[in-house]
N, C-alpha and C. Protein backbone atom coordinates (compact mmCIF):
# COMPACT_ATOMS: atom_id res chain seq x y z
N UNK A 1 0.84 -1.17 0.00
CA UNK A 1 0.00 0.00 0.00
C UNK A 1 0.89 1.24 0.00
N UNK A 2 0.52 2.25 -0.56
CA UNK A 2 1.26 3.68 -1.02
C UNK A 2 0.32 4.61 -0.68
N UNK A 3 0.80 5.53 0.03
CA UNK A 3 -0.06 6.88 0.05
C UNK A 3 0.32 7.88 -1.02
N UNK A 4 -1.04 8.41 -1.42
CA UNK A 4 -0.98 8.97 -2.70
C UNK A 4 -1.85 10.73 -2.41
N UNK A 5 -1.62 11.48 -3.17
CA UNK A 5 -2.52 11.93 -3.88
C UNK A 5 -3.93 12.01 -4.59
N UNK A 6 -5.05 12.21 -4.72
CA UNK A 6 -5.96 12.61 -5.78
C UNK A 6 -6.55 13.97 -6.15
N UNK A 7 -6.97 14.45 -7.19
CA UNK A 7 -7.37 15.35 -7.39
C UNK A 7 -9.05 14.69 -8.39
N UNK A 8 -9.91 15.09 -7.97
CA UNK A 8 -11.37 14.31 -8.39
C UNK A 8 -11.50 15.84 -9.26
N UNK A 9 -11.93 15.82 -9.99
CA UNK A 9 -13.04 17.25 -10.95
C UNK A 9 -13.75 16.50 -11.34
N UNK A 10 -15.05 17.09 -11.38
CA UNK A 10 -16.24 16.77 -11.83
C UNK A 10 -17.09 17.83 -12.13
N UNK A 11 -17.31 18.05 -13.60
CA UNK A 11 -18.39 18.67 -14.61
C UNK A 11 -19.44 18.19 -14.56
N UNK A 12 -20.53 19.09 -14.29
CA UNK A 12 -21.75 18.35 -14.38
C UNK A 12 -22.49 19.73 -15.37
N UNK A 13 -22.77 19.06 -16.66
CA UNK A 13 -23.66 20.37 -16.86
C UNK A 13 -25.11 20.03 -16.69
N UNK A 14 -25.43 21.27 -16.51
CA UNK A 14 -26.71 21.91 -15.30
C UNK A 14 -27.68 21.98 -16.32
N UNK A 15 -27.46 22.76 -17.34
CA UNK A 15 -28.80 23.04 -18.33
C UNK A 15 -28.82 22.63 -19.90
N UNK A 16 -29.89 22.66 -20.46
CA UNK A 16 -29.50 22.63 -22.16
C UNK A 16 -28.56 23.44 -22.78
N UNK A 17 -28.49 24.69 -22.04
CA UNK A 17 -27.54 25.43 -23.02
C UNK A 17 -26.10 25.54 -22.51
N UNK A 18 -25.85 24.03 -22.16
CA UNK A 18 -24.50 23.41 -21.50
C UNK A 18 -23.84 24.28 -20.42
N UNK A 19 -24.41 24.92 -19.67
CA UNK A 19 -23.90 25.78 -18.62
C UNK A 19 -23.28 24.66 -17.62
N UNK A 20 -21.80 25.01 -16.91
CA UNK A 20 -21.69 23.49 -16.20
C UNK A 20 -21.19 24.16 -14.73
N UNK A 21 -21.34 23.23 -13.86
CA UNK A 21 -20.77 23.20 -12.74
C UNK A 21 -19.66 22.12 -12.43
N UNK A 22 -18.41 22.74 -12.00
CA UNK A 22 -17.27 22.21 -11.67
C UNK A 22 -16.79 21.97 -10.15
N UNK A 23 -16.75 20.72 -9.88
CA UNK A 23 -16.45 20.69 -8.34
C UNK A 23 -15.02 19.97 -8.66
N UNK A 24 -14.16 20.50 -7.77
CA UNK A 24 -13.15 19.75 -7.66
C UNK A 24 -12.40 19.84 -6.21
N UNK A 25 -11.95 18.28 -5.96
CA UNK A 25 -11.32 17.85 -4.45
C UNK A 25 -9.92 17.22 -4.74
N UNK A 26 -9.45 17.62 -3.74
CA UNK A 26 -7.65 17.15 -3.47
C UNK A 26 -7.87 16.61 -2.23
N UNK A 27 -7.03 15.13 -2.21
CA UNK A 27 -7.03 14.38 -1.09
C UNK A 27 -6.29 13.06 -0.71
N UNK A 28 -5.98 13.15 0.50
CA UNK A 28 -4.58 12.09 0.60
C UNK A 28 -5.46 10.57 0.44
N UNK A 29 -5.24 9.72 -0.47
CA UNK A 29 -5.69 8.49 -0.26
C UNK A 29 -4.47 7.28 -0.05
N UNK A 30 -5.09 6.30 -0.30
CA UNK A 30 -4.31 4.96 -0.45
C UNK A 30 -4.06 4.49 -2.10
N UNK A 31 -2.84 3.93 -2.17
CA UNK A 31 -3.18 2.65 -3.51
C UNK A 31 -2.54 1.46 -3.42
N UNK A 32 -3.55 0.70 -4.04
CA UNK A 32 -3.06 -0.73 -3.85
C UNK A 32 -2.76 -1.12 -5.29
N UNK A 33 -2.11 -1.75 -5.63
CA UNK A 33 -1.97 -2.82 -7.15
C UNK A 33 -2.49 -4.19 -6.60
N UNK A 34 -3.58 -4.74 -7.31
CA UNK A 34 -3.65 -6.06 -7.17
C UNK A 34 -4.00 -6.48 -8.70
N UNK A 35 -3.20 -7.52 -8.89
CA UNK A 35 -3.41 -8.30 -10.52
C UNK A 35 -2.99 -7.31 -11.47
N UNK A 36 -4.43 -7.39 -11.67
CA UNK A 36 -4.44 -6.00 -13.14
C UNK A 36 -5.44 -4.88 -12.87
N UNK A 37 -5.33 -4.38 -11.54
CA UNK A 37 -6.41 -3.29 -11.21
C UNK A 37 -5.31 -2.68 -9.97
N UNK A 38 -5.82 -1.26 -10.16
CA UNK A 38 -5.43 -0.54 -8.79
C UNK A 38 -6.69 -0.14 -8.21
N UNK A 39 -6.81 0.04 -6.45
CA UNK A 39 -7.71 0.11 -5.87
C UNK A 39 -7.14 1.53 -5.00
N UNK A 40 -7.95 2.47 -4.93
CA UNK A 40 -7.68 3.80 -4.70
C UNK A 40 -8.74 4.22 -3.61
N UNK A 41 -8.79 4.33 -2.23
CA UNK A 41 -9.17 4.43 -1.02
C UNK A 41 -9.06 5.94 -0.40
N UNK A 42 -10.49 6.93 -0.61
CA UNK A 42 -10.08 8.08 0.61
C UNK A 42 -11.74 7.88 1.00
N UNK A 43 -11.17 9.09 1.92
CA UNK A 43 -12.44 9.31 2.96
C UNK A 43 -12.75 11.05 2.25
N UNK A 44 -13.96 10.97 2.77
CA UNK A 44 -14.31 12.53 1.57
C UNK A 44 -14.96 12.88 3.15
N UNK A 45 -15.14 12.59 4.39
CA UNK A 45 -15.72 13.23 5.59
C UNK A 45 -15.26 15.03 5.71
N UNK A 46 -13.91 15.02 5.45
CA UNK A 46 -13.07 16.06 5.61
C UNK A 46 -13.36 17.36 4.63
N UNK A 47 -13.70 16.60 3.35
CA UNK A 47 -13.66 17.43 2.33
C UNK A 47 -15.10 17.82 1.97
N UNK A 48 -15.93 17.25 2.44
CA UNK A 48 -17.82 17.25 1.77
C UNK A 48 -18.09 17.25 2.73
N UNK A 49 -19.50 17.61 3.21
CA UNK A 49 -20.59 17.00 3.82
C UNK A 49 -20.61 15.68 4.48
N UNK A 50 -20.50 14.94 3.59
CA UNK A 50 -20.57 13.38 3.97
C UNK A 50 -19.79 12.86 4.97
N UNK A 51 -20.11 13.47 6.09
CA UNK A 51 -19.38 12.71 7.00
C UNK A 51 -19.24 11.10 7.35
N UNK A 52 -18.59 11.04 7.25
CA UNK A 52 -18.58 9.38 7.31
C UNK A 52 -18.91 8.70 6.16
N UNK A 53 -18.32 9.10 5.18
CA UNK A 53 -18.62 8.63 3.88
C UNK A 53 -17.11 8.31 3.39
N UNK A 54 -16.95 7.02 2.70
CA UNK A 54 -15.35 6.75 1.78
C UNK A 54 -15.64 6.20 0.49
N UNK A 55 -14.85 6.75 -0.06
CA UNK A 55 -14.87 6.12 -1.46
C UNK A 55 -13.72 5.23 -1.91
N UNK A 56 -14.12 4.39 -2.51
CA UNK A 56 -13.20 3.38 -2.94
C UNK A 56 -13.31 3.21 -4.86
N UNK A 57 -12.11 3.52 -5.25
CA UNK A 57 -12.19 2.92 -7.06
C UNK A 57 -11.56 2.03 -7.02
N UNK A 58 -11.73 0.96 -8.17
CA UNK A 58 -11.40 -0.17 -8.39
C UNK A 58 -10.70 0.33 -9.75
N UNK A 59 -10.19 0.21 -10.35
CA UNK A 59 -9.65 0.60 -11.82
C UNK A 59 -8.75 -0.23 -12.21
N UNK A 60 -9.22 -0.37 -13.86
CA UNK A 60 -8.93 -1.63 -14.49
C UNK A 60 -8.67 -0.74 -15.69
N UNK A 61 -7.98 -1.72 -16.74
CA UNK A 61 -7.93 -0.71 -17.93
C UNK A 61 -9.33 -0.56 -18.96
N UNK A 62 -10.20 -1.30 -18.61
CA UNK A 62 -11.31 -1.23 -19.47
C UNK A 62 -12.78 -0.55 -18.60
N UNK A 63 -12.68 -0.24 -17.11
CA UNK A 63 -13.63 -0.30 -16.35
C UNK A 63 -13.19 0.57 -15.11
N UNK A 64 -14.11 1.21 -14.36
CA UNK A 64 -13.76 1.41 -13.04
C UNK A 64 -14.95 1.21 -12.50
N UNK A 65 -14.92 0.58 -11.24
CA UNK A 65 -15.79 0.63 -9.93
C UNK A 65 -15.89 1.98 -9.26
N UNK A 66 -16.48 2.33 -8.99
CA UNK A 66 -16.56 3.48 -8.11
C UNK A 66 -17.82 3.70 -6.69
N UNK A 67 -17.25 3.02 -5.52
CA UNK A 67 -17.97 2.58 -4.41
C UNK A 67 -17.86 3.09 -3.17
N UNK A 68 -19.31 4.14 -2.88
CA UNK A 68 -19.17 5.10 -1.36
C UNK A 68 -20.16 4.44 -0.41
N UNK A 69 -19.63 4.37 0.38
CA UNK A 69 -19.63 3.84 1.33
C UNK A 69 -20.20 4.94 3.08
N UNK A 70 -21.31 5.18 3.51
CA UNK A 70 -21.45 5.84 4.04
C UNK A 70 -23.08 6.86 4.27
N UNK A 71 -23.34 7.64 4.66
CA UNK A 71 -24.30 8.61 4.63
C UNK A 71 -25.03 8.48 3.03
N UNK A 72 -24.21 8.51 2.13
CA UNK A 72 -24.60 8.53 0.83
C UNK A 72 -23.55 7.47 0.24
N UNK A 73 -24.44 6.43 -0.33
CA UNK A 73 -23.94 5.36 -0.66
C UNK A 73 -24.86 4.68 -2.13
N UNK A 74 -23.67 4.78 -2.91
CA UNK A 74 -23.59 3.85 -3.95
C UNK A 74 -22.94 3.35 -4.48
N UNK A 75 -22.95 2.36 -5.93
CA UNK A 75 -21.75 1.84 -6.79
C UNK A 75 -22.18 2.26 -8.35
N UNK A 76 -20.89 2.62 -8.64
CA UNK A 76 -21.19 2.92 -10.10
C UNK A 76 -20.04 2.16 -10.62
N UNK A 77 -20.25 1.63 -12.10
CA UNK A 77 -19.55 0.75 -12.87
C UNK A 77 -19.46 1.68 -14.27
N UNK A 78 -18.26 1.97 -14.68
CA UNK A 78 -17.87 2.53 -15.41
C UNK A 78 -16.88 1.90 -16.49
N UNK A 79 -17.89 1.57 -17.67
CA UNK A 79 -17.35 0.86 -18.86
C UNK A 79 -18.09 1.46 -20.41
N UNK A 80 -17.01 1.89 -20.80
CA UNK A 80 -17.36 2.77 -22.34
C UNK A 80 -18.23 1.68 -22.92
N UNK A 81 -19.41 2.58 -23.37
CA UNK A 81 -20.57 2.65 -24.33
C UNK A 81 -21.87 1.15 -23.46
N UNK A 82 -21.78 1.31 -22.07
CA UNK A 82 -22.45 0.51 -21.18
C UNK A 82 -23.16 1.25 -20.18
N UNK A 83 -24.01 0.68 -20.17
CA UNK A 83 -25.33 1.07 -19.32
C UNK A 83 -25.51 0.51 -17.91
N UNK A 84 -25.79 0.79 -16.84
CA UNK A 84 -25.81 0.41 -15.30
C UNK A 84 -26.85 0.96 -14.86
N UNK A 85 -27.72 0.13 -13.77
CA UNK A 85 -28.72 0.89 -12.70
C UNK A 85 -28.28 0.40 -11.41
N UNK A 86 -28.42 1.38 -10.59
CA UNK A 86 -28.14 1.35 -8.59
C UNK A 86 -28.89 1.99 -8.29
N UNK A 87 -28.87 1.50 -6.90
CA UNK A 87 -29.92 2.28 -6.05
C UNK A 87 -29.02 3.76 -5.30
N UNK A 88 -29.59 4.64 -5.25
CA UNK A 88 -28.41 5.40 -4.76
C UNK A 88 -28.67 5.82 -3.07
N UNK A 89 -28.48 5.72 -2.01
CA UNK A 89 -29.10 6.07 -0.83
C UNK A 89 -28.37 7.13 -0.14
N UNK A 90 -29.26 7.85 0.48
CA UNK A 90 -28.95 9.04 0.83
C UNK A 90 -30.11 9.19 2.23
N UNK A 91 -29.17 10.10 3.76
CA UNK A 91 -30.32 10.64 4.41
C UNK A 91 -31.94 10.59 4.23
N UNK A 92 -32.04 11.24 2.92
CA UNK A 92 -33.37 11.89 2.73
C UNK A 92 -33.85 10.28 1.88
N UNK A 93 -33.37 9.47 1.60
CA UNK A 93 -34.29 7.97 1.21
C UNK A 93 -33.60 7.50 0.29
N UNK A 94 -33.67 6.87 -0.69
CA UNK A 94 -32.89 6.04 -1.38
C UNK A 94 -33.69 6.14 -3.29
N UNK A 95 -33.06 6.40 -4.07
CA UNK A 95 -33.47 6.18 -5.13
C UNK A 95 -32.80 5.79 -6.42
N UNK A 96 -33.64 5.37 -7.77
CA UNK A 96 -32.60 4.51 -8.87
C UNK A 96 -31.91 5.46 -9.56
N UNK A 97 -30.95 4.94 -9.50
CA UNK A 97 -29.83 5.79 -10.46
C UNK A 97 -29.56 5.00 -11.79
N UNK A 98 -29.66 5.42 -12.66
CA UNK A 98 -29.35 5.08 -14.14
C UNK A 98 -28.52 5.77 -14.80
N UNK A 99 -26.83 5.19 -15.14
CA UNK A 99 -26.37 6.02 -15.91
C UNK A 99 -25.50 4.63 -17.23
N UNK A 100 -24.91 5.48 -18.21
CA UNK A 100 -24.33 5.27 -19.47
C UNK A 100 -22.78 5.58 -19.52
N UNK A 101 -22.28 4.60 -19.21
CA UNK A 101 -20.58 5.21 -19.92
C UNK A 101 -20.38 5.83 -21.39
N UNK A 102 -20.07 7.07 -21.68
CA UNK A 102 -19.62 7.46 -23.05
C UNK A 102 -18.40 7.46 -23.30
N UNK A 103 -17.23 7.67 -22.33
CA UNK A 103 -15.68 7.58 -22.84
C UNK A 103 -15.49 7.19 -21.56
N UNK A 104 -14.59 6.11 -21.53
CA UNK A 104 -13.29 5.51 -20.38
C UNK A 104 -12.10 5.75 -21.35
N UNK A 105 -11.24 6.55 -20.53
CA UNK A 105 -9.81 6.74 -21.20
C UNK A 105 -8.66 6.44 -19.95
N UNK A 106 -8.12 5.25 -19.76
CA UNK A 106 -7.32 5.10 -18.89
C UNK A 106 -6.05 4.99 -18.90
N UNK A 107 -5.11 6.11 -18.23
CA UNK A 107 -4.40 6.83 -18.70
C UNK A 107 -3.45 6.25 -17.48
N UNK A 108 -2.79 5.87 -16.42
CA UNK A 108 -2.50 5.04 -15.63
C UNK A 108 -0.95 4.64 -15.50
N UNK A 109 -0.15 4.80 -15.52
CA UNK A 109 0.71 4.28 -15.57
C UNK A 109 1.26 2.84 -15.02
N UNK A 110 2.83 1.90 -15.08
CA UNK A 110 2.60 0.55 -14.43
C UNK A 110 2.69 1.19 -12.82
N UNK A 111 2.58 1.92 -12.03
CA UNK A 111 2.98 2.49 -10.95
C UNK A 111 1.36 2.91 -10.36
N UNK A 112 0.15 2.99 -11.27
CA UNK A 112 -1.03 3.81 -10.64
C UNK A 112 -1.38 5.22 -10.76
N UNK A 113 -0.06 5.83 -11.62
CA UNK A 113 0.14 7.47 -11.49
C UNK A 113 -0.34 7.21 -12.61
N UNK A 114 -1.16 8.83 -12.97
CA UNK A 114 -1.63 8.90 -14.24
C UNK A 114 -2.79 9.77 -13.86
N UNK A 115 -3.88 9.27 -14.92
CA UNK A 115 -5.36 9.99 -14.89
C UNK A 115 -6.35 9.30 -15.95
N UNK A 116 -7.28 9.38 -14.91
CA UNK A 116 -8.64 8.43 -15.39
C UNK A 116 -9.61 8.72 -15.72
N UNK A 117 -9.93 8.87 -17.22
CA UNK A 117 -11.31 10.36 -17.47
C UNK A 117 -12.71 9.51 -18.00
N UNK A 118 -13.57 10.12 -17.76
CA UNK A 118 -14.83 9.33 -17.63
C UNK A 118 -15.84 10.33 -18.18
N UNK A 119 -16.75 9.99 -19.04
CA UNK A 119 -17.84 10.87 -19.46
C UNK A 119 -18.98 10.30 -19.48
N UNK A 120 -19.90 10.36 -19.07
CA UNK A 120 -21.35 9.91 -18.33
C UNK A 120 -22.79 10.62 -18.53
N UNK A 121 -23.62 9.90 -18.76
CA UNK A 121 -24.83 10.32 -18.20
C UNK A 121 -25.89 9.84 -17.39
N UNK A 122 -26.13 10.42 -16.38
CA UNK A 122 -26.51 10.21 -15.57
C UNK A 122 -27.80 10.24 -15.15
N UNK A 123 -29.26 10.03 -15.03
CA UNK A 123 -30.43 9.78 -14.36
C UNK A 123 -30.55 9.01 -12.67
N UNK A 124 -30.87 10.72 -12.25
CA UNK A 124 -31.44 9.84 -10.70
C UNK A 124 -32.86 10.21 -10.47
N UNK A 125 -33.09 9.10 -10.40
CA UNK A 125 -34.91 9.46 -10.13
C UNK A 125 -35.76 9.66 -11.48
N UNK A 126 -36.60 10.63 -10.91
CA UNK A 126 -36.88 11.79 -11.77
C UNK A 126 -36.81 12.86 -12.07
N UNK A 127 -35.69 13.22 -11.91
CA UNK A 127 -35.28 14.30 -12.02
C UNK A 127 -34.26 14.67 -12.96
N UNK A 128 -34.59 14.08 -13.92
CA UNK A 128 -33.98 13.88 -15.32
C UNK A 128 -32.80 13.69 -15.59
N UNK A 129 -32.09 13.68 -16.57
CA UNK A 129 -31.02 13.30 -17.64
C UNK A 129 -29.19 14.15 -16.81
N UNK A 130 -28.51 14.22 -16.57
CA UNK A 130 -27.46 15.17 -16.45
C UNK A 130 -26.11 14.12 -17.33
N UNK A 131 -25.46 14.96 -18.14
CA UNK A 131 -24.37 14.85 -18.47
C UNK A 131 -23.23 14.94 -17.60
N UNK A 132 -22.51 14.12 -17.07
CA UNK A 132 -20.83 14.45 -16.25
C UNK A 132 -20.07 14.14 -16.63
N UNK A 133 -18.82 14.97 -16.57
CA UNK A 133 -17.29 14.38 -16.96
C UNK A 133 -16.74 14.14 -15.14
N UNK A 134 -15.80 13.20 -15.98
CA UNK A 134 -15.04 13.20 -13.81
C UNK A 134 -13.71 12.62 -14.51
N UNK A 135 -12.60 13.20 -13.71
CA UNK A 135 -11.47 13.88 -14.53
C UNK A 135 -10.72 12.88 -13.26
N UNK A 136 -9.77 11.93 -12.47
CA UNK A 136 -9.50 11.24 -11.56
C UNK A 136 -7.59 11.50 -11.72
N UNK A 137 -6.79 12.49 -11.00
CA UNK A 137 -5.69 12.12 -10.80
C UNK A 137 -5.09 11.77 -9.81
N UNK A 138 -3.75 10.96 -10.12
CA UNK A 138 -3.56 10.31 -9.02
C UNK A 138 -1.88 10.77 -9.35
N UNK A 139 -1.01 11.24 -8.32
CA UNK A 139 -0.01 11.46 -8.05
C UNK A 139 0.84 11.34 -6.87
């Protein structure tokens, strides 16, 4: 195990006329190499809301897991031009999340360093359609 770096960005645009919102977090995690995947471990309590919430990626060169653990908890599976449903749970109740991989570009080095870009769309509930990019470095 190695302590690392991340830097998360995430684009979400907001409206039709692509207006977007950008969140981005820096944060000390873990990495592991096992096989042919690295597994990338922080806690976001510090940095969000979510207290008591961790996230864990699984990353592979064709796929990532992406699994929180906590107050707000779900799994998302992230594989270009593939479709996934979860339940997503949260405080306020739990509901289906439906999203679409459009680009996995895994950029990674044999070491885990690199960057892992992901483009998505996303449905929770009803509350319609959102487009996200999520931009993953690891240093």
């Amino acid at each position: 195990m190695e302590n690392v770096k991340v830097k998360i960005t995430t684009i979400q645009t907001v409206d039709e006329a692509g207006n977007e919102d950008i969140i981005e977090l820096v944060t000390e995690a873990t990495l592991d190499r096992i096989d042919e995947y690295f597994i990338i471990n922080y806690d976001e309590s510090h940095l969000t809301e979510n207290k008591g919430s961790k996230t864990r990626l699984k990353i592979f060169k064709s796929k990532m897991i992406m699994t929180k653990i906590g107050p707000y908890s779900s799994r998302m599976e992230f594989q270009e031009e593939k479709s996934s449903s979860n339940l997503y749970t949260t405080p306020y109740g739990t509901f289906d999340l439906d999203f679409a991989t459009v680009v996995y570009n895994y950029l990674l080095d044999e070491h885990g360093k690199g960057e892992v870009y992901v483009e998505y769309r996303i449905n929770l509930g009803n509350a319609g359609e959102n487009y996200n990019k999520l931009k993953i470095d690891i240093f």
